[in-house]
N, C-alpha and C. Protein backbone atom coordinates (compact mmCIF):
# COMPACT_ATOMS: atom_id res chain seq x y z
N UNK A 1 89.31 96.30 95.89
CA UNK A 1 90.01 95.35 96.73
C UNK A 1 91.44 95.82 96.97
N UNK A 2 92.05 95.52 97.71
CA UNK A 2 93.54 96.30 98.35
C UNK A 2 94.31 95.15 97.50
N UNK A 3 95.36 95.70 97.05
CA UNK A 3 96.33 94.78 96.44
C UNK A 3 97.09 93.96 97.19
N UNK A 4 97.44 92.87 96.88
CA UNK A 4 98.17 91.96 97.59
C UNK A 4 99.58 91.96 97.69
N UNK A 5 99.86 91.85 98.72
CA UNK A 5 101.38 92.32 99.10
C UNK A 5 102.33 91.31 98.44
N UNK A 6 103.07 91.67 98.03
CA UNK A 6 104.56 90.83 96.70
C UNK A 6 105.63 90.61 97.74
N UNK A 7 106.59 91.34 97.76
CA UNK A 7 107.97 91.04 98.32
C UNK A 7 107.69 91.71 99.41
N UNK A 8 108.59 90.74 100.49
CA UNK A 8 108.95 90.87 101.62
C UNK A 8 109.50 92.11 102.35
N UNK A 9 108.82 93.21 103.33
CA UNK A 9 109.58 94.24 103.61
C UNK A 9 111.30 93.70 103.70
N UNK A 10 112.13 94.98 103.60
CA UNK A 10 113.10 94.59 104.52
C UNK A 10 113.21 94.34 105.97
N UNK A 11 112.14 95.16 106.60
CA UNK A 11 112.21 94.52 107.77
C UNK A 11 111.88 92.95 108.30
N UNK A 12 111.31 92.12 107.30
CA UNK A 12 111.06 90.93 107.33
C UNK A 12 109.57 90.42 107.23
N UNK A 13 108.63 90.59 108.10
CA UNK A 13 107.03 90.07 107.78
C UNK A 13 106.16 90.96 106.78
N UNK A 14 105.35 90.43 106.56
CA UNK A 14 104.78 91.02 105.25
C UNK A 14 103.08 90.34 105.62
N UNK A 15 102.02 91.57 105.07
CA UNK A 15 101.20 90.99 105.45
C UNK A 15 100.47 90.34 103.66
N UNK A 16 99.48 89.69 103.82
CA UNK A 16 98.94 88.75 102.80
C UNK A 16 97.53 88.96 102.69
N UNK A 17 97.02 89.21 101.56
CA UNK A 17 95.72 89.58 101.64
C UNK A 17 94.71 87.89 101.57
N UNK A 18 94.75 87.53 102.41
CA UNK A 18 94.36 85.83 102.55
C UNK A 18 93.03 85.42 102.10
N UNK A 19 92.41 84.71 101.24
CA UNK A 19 91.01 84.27 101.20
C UNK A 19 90.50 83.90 102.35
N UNK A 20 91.18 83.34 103.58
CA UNK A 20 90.64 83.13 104.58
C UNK A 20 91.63 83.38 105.93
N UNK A 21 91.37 83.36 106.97
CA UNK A 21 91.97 84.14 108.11
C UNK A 21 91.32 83.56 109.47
N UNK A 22 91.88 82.59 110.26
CA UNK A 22 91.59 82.40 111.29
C UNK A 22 90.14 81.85 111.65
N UNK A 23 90.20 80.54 110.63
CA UNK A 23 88.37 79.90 110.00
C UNK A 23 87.48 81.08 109.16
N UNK A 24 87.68 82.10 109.30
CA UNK A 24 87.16 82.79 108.98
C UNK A 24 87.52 83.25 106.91
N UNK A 25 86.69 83.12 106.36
CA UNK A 25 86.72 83.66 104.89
C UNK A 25 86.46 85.18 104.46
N UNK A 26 87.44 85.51 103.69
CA UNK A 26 87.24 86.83 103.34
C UNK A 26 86.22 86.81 102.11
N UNK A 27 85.12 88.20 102.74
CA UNK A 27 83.79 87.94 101.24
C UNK A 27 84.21 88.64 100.46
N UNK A 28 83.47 88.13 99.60
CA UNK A 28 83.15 88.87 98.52
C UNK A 28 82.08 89.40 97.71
N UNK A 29 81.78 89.44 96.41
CA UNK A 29 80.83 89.89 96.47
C UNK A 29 79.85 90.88 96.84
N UNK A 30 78.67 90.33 97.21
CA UNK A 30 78.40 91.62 98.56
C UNK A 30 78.70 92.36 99.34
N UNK A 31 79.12 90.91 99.98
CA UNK A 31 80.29 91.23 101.21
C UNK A 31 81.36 91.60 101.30
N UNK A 32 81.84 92.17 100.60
CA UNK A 32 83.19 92.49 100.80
C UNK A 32 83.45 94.08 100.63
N UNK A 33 84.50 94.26 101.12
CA UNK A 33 84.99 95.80 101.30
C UNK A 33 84.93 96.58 99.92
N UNK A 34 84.43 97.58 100.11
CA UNK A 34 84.43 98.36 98.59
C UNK A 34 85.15 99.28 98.72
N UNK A 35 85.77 100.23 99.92
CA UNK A 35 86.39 100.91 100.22
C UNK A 35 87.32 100.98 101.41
N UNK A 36 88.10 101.64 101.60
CA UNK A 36 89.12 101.41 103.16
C UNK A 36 88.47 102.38 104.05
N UNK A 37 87.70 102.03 104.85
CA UNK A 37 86.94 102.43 105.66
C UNK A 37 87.54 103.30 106.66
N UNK A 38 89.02 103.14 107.30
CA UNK A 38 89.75 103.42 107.94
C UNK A 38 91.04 104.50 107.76
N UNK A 39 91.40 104.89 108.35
CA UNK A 39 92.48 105.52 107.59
C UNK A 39 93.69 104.90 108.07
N UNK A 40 94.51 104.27 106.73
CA UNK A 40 95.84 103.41 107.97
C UNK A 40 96.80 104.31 108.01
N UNK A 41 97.06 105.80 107.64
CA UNK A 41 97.66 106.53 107.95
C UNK A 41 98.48 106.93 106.93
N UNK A 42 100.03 107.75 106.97
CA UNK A 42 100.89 107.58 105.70
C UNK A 42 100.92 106.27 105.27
N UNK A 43 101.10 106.41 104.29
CA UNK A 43 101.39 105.12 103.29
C UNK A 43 102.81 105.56 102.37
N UNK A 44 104.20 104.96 102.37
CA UNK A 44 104.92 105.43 101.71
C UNK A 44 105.27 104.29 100.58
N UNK A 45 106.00 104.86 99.96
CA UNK A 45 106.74 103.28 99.13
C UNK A 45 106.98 101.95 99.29
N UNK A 46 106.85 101.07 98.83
CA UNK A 46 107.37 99.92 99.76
C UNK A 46 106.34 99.45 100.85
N UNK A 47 104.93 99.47 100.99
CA UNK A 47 104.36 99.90 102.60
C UNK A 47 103.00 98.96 101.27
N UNK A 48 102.83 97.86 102.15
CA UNK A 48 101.34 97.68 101.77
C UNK A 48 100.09 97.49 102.53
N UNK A 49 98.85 97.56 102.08
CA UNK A 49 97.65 98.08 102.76
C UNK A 49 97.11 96.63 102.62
N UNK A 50 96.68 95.97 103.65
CA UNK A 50 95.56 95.04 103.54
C UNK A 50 94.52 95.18 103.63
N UNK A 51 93.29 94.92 103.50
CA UNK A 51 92.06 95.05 104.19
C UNK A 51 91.34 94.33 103.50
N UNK A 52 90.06 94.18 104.66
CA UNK A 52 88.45 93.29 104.44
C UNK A 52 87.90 92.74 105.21
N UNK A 53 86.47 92.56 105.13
CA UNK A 53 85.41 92.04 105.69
C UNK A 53 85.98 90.76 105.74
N UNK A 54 85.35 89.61 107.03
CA UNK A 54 85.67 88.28 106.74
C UNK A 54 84.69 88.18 107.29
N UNK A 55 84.11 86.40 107.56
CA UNK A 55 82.82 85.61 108.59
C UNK A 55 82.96 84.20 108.43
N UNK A 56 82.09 84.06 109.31
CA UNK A 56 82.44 82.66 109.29
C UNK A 56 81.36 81.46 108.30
N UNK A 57 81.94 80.50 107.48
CA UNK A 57 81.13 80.42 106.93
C UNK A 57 79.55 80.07 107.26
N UNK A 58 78.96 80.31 106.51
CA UNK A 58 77.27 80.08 106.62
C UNK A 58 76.86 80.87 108.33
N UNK A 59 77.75 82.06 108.09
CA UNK A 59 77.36 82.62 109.75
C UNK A 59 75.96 84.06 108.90
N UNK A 60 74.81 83.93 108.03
CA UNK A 60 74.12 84.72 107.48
C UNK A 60 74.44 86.20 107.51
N UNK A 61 73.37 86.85 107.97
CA UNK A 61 74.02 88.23 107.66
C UNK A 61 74.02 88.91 109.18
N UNK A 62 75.02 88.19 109.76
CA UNK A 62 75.53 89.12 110.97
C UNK A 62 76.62 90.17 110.57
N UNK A 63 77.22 91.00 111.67
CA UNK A 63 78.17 91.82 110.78
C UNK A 63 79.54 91.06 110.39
N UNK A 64 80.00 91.40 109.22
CA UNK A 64 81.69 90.46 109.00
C UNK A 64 82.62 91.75 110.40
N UNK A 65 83.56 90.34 110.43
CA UNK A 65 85.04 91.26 110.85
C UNK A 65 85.67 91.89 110.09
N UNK A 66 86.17 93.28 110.38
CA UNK A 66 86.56 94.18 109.50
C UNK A 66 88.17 94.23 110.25
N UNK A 67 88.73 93.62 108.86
CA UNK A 67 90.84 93.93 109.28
C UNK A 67 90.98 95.21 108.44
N UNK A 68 92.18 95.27 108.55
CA UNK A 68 92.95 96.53 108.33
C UNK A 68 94.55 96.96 108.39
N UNK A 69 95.08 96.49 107.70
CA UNK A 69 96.95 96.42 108.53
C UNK A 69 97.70 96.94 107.11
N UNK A 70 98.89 97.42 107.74
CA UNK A 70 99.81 97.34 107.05
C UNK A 70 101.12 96.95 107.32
N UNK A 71 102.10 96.68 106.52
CA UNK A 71 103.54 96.38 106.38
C UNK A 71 104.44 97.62 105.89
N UNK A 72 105.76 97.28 106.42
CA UNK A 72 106.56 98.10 105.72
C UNK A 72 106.62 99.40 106.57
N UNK A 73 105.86 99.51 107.84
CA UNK A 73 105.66 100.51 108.67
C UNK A 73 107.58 101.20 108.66
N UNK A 74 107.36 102.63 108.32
CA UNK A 74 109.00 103.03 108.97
C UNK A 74 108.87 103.74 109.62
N UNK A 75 107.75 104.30 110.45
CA UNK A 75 107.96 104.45 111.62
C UNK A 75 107.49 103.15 113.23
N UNK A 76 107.65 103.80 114.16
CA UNK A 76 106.80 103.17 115.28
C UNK A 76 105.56 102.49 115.13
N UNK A 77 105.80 101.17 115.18
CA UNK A 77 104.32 100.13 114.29
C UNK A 77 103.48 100.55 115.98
N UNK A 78 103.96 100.71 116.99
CA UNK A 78 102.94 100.55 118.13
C UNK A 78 101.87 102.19 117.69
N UNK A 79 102.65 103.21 117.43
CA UNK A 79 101.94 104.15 117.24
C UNK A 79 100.95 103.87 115.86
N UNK A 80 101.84 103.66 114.83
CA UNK A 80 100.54 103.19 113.98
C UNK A 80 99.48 102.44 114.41
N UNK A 81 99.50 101.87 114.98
CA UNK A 81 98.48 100.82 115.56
C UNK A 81 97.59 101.62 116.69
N UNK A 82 97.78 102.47 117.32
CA UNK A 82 97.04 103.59 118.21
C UNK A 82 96.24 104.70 116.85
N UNK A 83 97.16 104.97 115.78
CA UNK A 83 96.30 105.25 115.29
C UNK A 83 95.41 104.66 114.37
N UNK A 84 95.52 103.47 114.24
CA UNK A 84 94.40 102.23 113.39
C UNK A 84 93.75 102.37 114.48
N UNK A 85 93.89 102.05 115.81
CA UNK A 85 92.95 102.21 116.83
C UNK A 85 92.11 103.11 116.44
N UNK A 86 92.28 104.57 116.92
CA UNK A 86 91.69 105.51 116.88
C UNK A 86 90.24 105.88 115.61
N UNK A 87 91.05 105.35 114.60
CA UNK A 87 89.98 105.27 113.14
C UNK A 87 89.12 104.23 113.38
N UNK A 88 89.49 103.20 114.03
CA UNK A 88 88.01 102.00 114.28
C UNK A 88 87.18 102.38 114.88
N UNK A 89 87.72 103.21 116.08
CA UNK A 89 86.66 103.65 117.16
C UNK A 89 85.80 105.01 116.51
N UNK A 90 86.76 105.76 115.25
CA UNK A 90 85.65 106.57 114.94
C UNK A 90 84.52 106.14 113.68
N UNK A 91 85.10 104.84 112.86
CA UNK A 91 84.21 103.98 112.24
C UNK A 91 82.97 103.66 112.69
N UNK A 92 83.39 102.73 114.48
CA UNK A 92 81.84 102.40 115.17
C UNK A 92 81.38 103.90 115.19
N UNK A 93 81.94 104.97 115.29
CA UNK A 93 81.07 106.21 115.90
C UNK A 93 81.28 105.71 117.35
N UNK A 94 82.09 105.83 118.24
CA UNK A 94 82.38 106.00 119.26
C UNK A 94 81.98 107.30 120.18
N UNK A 95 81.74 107.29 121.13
CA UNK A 95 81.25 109.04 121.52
C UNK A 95 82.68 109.39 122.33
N UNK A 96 83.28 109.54 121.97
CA UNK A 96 84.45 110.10 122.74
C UNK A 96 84.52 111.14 124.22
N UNK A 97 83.34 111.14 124.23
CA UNK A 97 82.81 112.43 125.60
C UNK A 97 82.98 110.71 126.84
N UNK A 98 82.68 109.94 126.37
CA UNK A 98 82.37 108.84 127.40
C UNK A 98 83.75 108.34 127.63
N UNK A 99 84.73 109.01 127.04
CA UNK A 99 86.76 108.50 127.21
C UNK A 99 86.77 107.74 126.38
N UNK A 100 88.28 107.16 126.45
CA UNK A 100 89.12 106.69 125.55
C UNK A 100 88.72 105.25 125.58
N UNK A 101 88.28 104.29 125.36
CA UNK A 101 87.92 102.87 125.93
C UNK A 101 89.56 101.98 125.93
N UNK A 102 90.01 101.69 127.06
CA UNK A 102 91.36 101.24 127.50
C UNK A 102 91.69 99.79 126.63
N UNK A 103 92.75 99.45 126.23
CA UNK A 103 93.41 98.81 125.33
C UNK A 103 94.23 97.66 126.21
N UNK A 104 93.83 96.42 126.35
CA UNK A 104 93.91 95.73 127.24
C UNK A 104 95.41 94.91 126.77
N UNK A 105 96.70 94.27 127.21
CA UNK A 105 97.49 93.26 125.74
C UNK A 105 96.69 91.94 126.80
N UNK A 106 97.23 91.11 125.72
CA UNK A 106 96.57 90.00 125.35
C UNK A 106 97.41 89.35 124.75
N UNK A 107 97.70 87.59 125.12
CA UNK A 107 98.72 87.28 124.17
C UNK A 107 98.72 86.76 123.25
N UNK A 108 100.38 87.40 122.64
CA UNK A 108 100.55 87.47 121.23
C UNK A 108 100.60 86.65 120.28
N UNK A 109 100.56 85.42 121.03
CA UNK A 109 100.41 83.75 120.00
C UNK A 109 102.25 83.56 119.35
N UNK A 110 102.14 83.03 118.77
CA UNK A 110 103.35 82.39 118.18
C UNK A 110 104.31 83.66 117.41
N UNK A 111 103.53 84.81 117.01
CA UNK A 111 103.98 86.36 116.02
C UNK A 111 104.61 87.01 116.42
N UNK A 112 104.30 86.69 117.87
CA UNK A 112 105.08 87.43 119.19
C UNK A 112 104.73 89.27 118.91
N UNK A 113 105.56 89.87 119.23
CA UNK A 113 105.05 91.62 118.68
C UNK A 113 103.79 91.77 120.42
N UNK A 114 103.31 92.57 119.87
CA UNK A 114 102.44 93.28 120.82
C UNK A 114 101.18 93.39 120.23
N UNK A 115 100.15 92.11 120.89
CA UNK A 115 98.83 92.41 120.97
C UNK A 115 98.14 93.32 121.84
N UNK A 116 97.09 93.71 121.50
CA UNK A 116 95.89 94.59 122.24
C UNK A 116 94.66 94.78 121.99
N UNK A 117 93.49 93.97 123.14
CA UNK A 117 92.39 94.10 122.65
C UNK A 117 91.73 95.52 123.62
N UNK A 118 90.42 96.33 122.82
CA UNK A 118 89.90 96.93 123.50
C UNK A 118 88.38 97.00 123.41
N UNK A 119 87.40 97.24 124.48
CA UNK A 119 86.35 96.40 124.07
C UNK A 119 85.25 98.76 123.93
N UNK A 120 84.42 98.63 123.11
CA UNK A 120 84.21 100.07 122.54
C UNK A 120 82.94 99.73 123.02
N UNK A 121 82.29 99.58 123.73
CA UNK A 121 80.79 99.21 124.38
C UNK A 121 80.94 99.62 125.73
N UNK A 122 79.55 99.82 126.34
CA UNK A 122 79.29 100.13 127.58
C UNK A 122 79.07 98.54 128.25
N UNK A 123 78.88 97.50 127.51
CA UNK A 123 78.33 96.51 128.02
C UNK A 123 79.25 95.33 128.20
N UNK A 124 79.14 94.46 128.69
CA UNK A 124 80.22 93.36 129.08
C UNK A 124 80.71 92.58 127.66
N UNK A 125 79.42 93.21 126.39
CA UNK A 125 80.25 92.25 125.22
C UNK A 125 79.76 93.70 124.28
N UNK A 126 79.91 93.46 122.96
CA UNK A 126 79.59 94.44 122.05
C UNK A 126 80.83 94.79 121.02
N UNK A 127 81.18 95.73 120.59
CA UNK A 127 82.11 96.08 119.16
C UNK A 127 83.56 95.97 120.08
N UNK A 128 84.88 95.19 119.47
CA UNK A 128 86.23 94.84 120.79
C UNK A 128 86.56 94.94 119.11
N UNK A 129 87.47 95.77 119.39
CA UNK A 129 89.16 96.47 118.48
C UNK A 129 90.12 95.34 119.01
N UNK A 130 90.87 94.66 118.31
CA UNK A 130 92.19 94.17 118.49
C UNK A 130 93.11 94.50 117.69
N UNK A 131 94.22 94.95 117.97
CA UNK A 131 95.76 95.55 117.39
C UNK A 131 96.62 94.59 117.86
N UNK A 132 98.06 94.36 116.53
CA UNK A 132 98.76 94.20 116.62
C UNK A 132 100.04 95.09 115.90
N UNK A 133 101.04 95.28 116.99
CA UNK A 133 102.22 95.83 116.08
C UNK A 133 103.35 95.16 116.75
N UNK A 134 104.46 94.83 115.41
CA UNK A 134 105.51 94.11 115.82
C UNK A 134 106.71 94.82 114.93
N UNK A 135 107.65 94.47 114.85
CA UNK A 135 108.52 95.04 113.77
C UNK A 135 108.09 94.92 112.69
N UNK A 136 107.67 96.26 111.84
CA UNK A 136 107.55 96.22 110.32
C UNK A 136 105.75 96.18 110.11
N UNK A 137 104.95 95.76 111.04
CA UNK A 137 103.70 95.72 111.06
C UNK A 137 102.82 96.73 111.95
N UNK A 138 101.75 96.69 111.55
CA UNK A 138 100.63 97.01 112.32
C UNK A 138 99.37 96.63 111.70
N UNK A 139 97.95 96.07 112.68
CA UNK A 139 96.87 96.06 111.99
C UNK A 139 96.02 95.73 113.30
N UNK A 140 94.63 95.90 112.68
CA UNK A 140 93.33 95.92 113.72
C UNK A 140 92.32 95.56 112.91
N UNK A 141 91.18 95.12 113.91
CA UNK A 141 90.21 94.16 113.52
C UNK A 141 89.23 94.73 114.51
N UNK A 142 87.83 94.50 113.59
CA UNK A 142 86.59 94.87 114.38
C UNK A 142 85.85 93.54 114.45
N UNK A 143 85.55 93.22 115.49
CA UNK A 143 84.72 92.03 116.23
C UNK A 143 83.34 92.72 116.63
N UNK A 144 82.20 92.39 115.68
CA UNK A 144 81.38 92.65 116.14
C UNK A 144 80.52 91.79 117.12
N UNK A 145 79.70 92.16 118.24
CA UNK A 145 79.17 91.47 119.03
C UNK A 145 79.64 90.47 119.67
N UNK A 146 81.27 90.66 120.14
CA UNK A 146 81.88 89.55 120.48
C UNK A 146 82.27 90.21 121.65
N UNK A 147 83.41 89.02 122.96
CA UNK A 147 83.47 89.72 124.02
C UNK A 147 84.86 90.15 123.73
N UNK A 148 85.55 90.19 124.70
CA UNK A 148 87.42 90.93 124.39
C UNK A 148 87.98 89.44 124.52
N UNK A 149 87.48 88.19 125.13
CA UNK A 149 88.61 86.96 125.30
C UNK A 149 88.18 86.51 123.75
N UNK A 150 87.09 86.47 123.17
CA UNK A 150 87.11 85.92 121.95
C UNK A 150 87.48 86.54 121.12
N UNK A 151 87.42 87.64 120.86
CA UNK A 151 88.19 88.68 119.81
C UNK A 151 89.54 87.74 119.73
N UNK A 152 90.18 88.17 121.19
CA UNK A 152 91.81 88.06 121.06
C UNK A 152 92.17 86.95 120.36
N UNK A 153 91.48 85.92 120.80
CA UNK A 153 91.65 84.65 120.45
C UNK A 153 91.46 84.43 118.84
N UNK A 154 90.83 84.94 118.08
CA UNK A 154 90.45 85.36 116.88
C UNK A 154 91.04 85.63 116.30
N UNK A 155 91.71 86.83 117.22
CA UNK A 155 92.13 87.37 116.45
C UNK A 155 93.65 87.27 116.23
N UNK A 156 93.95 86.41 117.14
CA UNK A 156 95.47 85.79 117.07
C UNK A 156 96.00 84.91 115.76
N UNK A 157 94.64 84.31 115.96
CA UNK A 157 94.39 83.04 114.79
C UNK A 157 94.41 83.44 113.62
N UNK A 158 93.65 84.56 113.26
CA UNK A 158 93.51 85.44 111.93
C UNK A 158 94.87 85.96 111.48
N UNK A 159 95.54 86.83 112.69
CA UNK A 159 97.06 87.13 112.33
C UNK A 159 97.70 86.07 111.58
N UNK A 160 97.72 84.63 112.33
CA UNK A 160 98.48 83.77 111.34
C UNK A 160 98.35 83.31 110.02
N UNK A 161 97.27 83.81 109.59
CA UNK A 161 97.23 83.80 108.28
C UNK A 161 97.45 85.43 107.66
N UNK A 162 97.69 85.80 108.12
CA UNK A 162 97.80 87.29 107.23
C UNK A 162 99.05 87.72 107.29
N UNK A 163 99.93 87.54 108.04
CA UNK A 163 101.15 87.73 108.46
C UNK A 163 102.20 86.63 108.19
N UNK A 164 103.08 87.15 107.09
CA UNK A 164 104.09 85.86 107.01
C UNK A 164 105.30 86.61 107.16
């Protein structure tokens, strides 16, 4: 399990490894993350890693949403977040011969920063990446079988619990 973030970057938000996130509960158990699936990139001092599966409750065994963020970013949180992008899309196994699948923003809810959903399917719904980076943050989320307006929406909601 990723350790839970303590004190506050200096830059100010900090993310929270939350039992639950936007209705959604983080599993365990079974369900839950055994490893960081992703790569969130350097990691320096001071810099913490969130991650995990979440669902909704009594939603059986569809796939959970898979987060991923960190705090404490000292560089460019938008670039970190292109590259959290990049590792989700090679998680699904993305075919990259078919391009880059375009990164739509979407708004940012109350966190403000810079949302972005992108949807990794050929089809009008299927696997949708959402990123956020703001000062001091970055993180992304896999929505399985969902479209890009519900992701965002999701995934806005989820931010507010993970992000204080």
């Amino acid at each position: 399990t990723a350790p839970a973030a303590t004190a506050a970057p200096a830059g100010g938000r900090r993310l929270v490894d939350a039992a639950e996130a936007g209705g959604l509960k983080k599993l365990t158990g079974p369900g839950a993350l055994s490893d960081v699936p992703v790569d969130p990139g350097e990691m320096t001092d001071g810099m913490n890693l969130v991650a995990g599966n979440f669902a909704a409750p009594g939603s059986g065994d569809g796939e959970p949403v898979l987060f991923e963020g960190v705090d404490n970013v000292p560089e460019d949180t938008v670039k970190r977040r292109e590259h959290l992008f990049r590792g989700m899309l090679d998680h699904v196994r993305w075919d990259f011969e078919l391009g880059v699948p375009e990164a739509e923003p979407v708004d940012a809810g109350p966190l403000g920063g810079s949302v972005e959903c992108l949807l990794a399917s050929l089809a009008e719904d299927g696997n949708v990446v959402c990123g956020w980076a703001d000062e001091g943050t970055a993180a992304v989320a896999l929505f399985p079988d969902s479209t890009t307006a519900e992701a965002a929406e999701r995934f806005v909601a989820m931010r507010a619990d993970l992000e204080r």
